[in-house]
Structures are given as structure tokens and as C-alpha cells.
C-alpha atoms as a PDB file:
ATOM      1  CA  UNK A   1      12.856 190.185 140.249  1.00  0.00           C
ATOM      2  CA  UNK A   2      11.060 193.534 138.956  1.00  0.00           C
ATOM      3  CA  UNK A   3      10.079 193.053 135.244  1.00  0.00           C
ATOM      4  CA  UNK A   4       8.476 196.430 135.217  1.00  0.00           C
ATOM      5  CA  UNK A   5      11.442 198.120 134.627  1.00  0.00           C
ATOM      6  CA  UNK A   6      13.847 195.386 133.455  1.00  0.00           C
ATOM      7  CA  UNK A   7      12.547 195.784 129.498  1.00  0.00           C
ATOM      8  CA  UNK A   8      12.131 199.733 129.711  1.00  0.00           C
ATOM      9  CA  UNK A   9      12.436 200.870 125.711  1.00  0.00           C
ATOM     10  CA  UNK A  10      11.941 204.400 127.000  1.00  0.00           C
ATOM     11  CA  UNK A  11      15.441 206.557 127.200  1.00  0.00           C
ATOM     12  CA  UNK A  12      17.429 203.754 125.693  1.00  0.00           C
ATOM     13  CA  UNK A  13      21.022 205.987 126.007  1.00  0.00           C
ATOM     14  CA  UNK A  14      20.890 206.832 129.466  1.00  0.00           C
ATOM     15  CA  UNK A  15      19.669 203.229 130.911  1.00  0.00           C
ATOM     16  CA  UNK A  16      22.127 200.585 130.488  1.00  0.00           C
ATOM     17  CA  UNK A  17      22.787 196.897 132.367  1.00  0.00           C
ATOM     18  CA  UNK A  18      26.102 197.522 133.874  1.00  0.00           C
ATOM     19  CA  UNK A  19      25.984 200.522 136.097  1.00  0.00           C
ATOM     20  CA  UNK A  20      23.198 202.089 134.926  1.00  0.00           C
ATOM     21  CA  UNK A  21      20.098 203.199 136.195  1.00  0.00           C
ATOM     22  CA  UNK A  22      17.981 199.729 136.392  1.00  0.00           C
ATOM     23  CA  UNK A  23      17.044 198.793 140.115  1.00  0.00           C
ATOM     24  CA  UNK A  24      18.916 195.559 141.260  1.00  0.00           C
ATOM     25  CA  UNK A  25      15.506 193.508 141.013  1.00  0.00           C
ATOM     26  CA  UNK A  26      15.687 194.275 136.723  1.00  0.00           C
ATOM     27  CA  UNK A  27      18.919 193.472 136.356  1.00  0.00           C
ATOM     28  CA  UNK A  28      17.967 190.290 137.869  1.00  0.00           C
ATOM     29  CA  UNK A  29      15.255 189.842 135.547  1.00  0.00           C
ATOM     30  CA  UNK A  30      17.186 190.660 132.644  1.00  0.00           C
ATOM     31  CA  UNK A  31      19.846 187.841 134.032  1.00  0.00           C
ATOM     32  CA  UNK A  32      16.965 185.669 134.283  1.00  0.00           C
ATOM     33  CA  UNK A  33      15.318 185.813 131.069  1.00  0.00           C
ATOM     34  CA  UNK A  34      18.629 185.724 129.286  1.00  0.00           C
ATOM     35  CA  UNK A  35      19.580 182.453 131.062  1.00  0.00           C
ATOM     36  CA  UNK A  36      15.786 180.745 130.324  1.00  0.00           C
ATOM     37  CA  UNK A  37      16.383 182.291 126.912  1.00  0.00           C
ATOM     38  CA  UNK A  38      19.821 180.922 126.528  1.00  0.00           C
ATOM     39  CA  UNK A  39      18.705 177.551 127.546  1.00  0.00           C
ATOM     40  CA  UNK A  40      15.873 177.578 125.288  1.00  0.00           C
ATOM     41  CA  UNK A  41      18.216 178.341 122.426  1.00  0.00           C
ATOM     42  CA  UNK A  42      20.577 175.503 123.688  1.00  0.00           C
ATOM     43  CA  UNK A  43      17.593 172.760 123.406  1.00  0.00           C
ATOM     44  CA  UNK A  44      16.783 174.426 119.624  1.00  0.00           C
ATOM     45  CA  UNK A  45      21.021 174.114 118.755  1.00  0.00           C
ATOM     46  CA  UNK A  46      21.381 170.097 119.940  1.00  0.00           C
ATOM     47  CA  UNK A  47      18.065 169.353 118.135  1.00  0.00           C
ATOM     48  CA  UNK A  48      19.552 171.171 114.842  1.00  0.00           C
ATOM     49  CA  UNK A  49      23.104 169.119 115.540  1.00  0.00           C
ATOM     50  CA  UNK A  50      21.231 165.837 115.680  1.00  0.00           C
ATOM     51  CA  UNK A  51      19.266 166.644 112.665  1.00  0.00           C
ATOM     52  CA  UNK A  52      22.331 167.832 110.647  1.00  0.00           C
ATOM     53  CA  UNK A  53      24.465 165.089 111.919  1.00  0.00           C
ATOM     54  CA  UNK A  54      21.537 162.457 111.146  1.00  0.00           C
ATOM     55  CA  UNK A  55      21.639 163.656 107.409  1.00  0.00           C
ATOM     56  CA  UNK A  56      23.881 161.447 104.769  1.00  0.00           C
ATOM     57  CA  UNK A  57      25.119 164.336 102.617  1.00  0.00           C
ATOM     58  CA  UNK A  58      26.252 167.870 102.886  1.00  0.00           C
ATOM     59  CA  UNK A  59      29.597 167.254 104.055  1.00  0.00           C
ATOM     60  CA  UNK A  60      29.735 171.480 104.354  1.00  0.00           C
ATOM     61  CA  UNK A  61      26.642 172.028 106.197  1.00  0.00           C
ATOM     62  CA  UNK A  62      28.343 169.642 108.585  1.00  0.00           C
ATOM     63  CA  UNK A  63      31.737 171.499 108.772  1.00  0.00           C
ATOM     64  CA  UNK A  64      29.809 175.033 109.698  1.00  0.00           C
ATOM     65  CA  UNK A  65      28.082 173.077 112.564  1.00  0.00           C
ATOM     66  CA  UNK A  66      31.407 171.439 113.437  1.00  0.00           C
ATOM     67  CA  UNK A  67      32.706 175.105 113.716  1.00  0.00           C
ATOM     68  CA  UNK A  68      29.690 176.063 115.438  1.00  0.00           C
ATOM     69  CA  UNK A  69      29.834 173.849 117.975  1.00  0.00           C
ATOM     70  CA  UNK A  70      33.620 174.974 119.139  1.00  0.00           C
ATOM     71  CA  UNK A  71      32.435 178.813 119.493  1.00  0.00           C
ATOM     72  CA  UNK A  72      29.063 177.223 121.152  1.00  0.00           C
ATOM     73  CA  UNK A  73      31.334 175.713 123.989  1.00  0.00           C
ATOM     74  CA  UNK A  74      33.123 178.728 124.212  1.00  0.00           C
ATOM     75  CA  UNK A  75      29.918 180.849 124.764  1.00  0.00           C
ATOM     76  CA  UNK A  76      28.693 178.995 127.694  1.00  0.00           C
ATOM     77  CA  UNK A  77      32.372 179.055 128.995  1.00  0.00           C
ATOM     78  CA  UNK A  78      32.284 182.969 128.746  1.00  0.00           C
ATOM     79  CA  UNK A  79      28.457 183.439 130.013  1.00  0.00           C
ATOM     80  CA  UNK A  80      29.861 181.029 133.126  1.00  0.00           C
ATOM     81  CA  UNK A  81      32.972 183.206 133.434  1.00  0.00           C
ATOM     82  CA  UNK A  82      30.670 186.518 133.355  1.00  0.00           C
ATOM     83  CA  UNK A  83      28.576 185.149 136.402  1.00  0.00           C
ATOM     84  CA  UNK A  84      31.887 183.674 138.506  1.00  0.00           C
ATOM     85  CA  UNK A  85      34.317 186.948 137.538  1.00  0.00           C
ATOM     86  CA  UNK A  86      30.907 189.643 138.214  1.00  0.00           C
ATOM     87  CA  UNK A  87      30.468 190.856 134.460  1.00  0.00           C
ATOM     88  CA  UNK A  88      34.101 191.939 133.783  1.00  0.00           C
ATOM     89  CA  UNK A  89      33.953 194.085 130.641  1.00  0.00           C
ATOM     90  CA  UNK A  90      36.296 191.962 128.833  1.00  0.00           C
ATOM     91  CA  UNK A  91      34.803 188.986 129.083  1.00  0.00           C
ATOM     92  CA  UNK A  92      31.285 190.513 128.453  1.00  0.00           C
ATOM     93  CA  UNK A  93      32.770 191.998 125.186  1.00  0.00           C
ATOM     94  CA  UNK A  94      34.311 188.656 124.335  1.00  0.00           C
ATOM     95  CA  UNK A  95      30.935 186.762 125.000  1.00  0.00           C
ATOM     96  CA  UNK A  96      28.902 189.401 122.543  1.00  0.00           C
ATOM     97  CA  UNK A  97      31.764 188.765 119.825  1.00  0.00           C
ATOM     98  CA  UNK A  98      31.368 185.223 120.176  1.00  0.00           C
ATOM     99  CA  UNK A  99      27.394 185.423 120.322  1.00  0.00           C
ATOM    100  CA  UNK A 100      27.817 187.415 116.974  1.00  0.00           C
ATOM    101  CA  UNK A 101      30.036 184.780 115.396  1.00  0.00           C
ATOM    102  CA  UNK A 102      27.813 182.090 116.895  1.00  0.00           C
ATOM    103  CA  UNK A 103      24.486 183.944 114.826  1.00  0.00           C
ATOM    104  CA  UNK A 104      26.433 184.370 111.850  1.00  0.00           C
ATOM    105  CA  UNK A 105      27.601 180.864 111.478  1.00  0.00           C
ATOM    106  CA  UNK A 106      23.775 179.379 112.150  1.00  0.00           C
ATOM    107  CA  UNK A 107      22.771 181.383 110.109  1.00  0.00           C
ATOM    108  CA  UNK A 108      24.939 180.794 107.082  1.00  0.00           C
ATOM    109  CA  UNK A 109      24.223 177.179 107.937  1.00  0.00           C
ATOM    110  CA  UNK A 110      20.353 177.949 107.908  1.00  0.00           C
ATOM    111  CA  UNK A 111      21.482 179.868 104.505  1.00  0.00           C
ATOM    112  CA  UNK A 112      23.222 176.871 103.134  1.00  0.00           C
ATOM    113  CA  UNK A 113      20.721 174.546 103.837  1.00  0.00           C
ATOM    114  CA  UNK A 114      17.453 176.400 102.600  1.00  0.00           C
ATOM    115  CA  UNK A 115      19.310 177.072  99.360  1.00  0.00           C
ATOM    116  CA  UNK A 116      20.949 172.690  98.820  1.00  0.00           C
ATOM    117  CA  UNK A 117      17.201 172.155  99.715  1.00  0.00           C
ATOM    118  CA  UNK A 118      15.139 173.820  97.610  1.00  0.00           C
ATOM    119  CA  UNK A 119      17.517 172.533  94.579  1.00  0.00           C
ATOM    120  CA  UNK A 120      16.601 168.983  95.104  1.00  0.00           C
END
């Protein structure tokens, strides 16, 4: 792994992960981090489900994690099928839609839950 150039902010257009100009060793490292950062994220989402799910009330809070959780599966299903299938660009497309849906939806439930809070 070469994190040297994996995280290069310099010439942003021109250098790209798929077929671009970082060395094989960054695009490992970019793999890498996004996997440890993916299952980082993963601990933070089933600690938020158990919280949520622990919680008597807000029936909707619960319904926008319940939805959550369906396009959660599907992300790890797509990130699997990128590594299996080699990074075909549909899937990669379908797995940054679904990561997009996936942030919306937390954070209308983070939304949500700040604003039923702070009126009790």
C-alpha cells in the first residue's frame, strides 16, 4: 500500500480511481481505508439501531431506520459485488446512489430525532 499518493488533492480532474493515474499500491490504500472506514461506520449504524430500537416511542424514527436498514444490506451487497465483479461501472454507480440514499435517510433520522428531542 502507498499512502503517499493514494489521498493526492493536487490535479483533482486528471487523477481518478478507476483507470487513472494512481499507482496500483494507492488504489490499494484507497480500497483499504474505505473498507476500515466502512466498517467503522457499520459498528456506529448497529449501535444507532439498538439505541433507536431500545426507545418506547417514535414509531417514525423507527420506520426511517427500518428503511435504512434494507438500503444498508443492499450497500454491503453492492461493495461485495464491486470487489467479486472488479469495479464494474454499473455496480459502482449503483453503490454511490445507494450510499447517497443511505446518508440522506440517517440523516433525516438524525434530523427527526434532534428536533422530537429538543421538544420534550
Amino acid at each position: 500500500m502507498v499512502f503517499d499518493g493514494a489521498f493526492n488533492l493536487i490535479n483533482l480532474p486528471d487523477i481518478n480511481y478507476e483507470g487513472g493515474f494512481l499507482a496500483y499500491g494507492a488504489k490499494v490504500a484507497v480500497h483499504y481505508v474505505h473498507r476500515i472506514t466502512a466498517l467503522i461506520l457499520t459498528l456506529v449504524f448497529l449501535l444507532t439501531i439498538y439505541i433507536i430500537f431500545k426507545l418506547e416511542e417514535h414509531s417514525f424514527l423507527k420506520k426511517v431506520i427500518g428503511a435504512s436498514i434494507i438500503f444498508f444490506v443492499l450497500q454491503v451487497a453492492l461493495g461485495i459485488s464491486n470487489v467479486v465483479y472488479s469495479l464494474p461501472l454499473n455496480i459502482a454507480v449503483w453503490h454511490t446512489m445507494n450510499a447517497a440514499i443511505l446518508m440522506a435517510l440517517i440523516s433525516g433520522a438524525l434530523y427527526y430525532s434532534l428536533i422530537s428531542f429538543t421538544k420534550t
